[in-house]
C-alpha atoms as a PDB file:
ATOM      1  CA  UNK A   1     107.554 130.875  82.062  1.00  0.00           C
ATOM      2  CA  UNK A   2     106.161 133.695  83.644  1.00  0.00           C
ATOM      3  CA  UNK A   3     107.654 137.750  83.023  1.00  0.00           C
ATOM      4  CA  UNK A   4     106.560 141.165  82.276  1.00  0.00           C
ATOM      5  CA  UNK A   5     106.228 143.007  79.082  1.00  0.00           C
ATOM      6  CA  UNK A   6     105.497 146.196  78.110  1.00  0.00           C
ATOM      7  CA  UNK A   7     102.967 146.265  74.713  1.00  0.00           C
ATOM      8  CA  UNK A   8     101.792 149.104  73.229  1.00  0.00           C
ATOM      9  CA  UNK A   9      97.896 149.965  73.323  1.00  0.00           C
ATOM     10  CA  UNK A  10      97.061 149.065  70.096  1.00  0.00           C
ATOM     11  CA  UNK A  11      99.385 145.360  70.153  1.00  0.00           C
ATOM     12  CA  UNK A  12      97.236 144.895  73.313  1.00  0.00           C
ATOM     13  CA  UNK A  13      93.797 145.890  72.066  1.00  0.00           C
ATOM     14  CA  UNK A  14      94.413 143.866  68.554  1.00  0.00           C
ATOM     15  CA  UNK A  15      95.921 140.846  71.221  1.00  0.00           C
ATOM     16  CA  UNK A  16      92.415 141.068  73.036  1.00  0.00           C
ATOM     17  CA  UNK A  17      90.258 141.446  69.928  1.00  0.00           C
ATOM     18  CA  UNK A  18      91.787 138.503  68.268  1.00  0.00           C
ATOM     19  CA  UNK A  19      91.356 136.151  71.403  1.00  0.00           C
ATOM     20  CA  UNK A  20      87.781 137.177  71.412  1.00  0.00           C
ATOM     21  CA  UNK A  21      86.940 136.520  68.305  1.00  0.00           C
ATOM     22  CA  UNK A  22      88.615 133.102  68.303  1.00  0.00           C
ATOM     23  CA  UNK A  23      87.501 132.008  71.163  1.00  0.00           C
ATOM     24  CA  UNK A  24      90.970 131.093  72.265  1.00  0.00           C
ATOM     25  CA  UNK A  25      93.401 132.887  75.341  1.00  0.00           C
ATOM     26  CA  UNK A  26      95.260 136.070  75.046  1.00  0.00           C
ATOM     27  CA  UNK A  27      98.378 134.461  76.162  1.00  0.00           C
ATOM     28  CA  UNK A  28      98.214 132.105  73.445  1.00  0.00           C
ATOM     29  CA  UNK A  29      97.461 134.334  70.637  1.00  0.00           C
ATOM     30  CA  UNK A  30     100.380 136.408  72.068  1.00  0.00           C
ATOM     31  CA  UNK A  31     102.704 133.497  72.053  1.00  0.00           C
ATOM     32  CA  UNK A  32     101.647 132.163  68.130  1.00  0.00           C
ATOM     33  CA  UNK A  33     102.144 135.797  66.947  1.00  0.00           C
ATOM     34  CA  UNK A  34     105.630 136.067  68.674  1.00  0.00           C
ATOM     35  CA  UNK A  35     106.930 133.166  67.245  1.00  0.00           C
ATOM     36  CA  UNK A  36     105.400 133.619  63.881  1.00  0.00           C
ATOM     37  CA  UNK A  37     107.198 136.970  64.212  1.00  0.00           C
ATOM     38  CA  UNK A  38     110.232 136.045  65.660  1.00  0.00           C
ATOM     39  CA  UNK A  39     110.699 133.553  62.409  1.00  0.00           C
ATOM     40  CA  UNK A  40     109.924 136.718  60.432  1.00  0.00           C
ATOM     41  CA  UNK A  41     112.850 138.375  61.701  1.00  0.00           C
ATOM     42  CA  UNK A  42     115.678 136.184  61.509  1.00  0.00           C
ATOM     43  CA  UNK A  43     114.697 135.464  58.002  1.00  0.00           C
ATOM     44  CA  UNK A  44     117.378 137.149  55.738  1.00  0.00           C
ATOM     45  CA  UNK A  45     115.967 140.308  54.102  1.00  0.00           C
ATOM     46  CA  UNK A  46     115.254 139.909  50.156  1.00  0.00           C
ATOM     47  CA  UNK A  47     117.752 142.031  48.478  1.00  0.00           C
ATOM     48  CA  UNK A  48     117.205 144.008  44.983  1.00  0.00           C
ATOM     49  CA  UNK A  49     119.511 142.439  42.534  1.00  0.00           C
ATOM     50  CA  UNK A  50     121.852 145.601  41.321  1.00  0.00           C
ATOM     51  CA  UNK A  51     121.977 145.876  37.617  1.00  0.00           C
ATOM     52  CA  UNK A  52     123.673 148.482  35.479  1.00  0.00           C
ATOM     53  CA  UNK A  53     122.813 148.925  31.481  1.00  0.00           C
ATOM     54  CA  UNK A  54     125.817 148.114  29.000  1.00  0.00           C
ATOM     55  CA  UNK A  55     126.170 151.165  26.761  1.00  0.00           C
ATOM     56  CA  UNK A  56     128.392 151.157  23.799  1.00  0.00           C
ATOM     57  CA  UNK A  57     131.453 153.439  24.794  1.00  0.00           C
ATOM     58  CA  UNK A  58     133.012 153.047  21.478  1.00  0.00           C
ATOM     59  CA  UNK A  59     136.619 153.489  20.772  1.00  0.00           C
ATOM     60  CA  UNK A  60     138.385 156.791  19.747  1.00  0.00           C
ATOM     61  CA  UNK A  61     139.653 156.536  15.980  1.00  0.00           C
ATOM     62  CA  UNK A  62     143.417 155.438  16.065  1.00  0.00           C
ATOM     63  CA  UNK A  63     142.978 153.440  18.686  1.00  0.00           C
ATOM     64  CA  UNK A  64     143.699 149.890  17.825  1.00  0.00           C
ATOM     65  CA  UNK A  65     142.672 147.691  20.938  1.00  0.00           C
ATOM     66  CA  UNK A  66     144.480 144.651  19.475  1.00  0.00           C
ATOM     67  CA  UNK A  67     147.712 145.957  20.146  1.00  0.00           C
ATOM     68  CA  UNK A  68     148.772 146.704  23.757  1.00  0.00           C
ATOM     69  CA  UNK A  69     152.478 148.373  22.838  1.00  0.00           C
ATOM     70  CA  UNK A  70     150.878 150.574  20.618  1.00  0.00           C
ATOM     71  CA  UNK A  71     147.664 151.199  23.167  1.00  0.00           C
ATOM     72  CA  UNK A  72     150.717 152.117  25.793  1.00  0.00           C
ATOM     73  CA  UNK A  73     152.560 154.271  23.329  1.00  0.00           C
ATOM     74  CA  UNK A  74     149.281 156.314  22.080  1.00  0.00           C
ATOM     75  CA  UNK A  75     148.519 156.875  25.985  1.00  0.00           C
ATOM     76  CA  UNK A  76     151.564 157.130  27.989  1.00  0.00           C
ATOM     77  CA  UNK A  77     153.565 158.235  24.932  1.00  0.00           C
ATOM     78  CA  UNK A  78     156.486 156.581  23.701  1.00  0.00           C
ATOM     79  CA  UNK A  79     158.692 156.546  26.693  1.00  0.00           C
ATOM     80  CA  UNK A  80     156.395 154.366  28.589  1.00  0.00           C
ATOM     81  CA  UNK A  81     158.737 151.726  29.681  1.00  0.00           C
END
């Protein structure tokens, strides 16, 4: 299939050097390193994995986890229902 593209100097020049130098045409070294790119692309981008540091918060003194009534009371006060 025949059309026009427009490729920047130094895409063309590396293009050219490359089909010199293995003795093969410039259309086919174009077309390998389009569809080697082209696979490139749609692959999914690798992704950092996000991870945080636990750190010991502690709990205030008084404040008896165990017990959500008395949690509620100590923070909302007593009227908390």
């Amino acid at each position: 299939m025949r059309t026009t593209i427009n490729l920047d100097e130094d895409v063309l020049e590396k293009g050219r050097e490359l089909a010199a130098r293995l003795n093969k045409p410039f259309r086919a070294i174009i077309n390998e390193a389009l569809r080697r790119g082209l696979i490139e692309v749609d692959k999914p981008t690798r992704q950092r994995l996000y991870r945080t540091k636990a750190r010991p918060l502690g709990v205030r003194p008084g404040i008896n986890l165990d017990n959500i009534h008395e949690l509620l009371a100590q923070v909302e006060g007593e009227d908390h229902r």
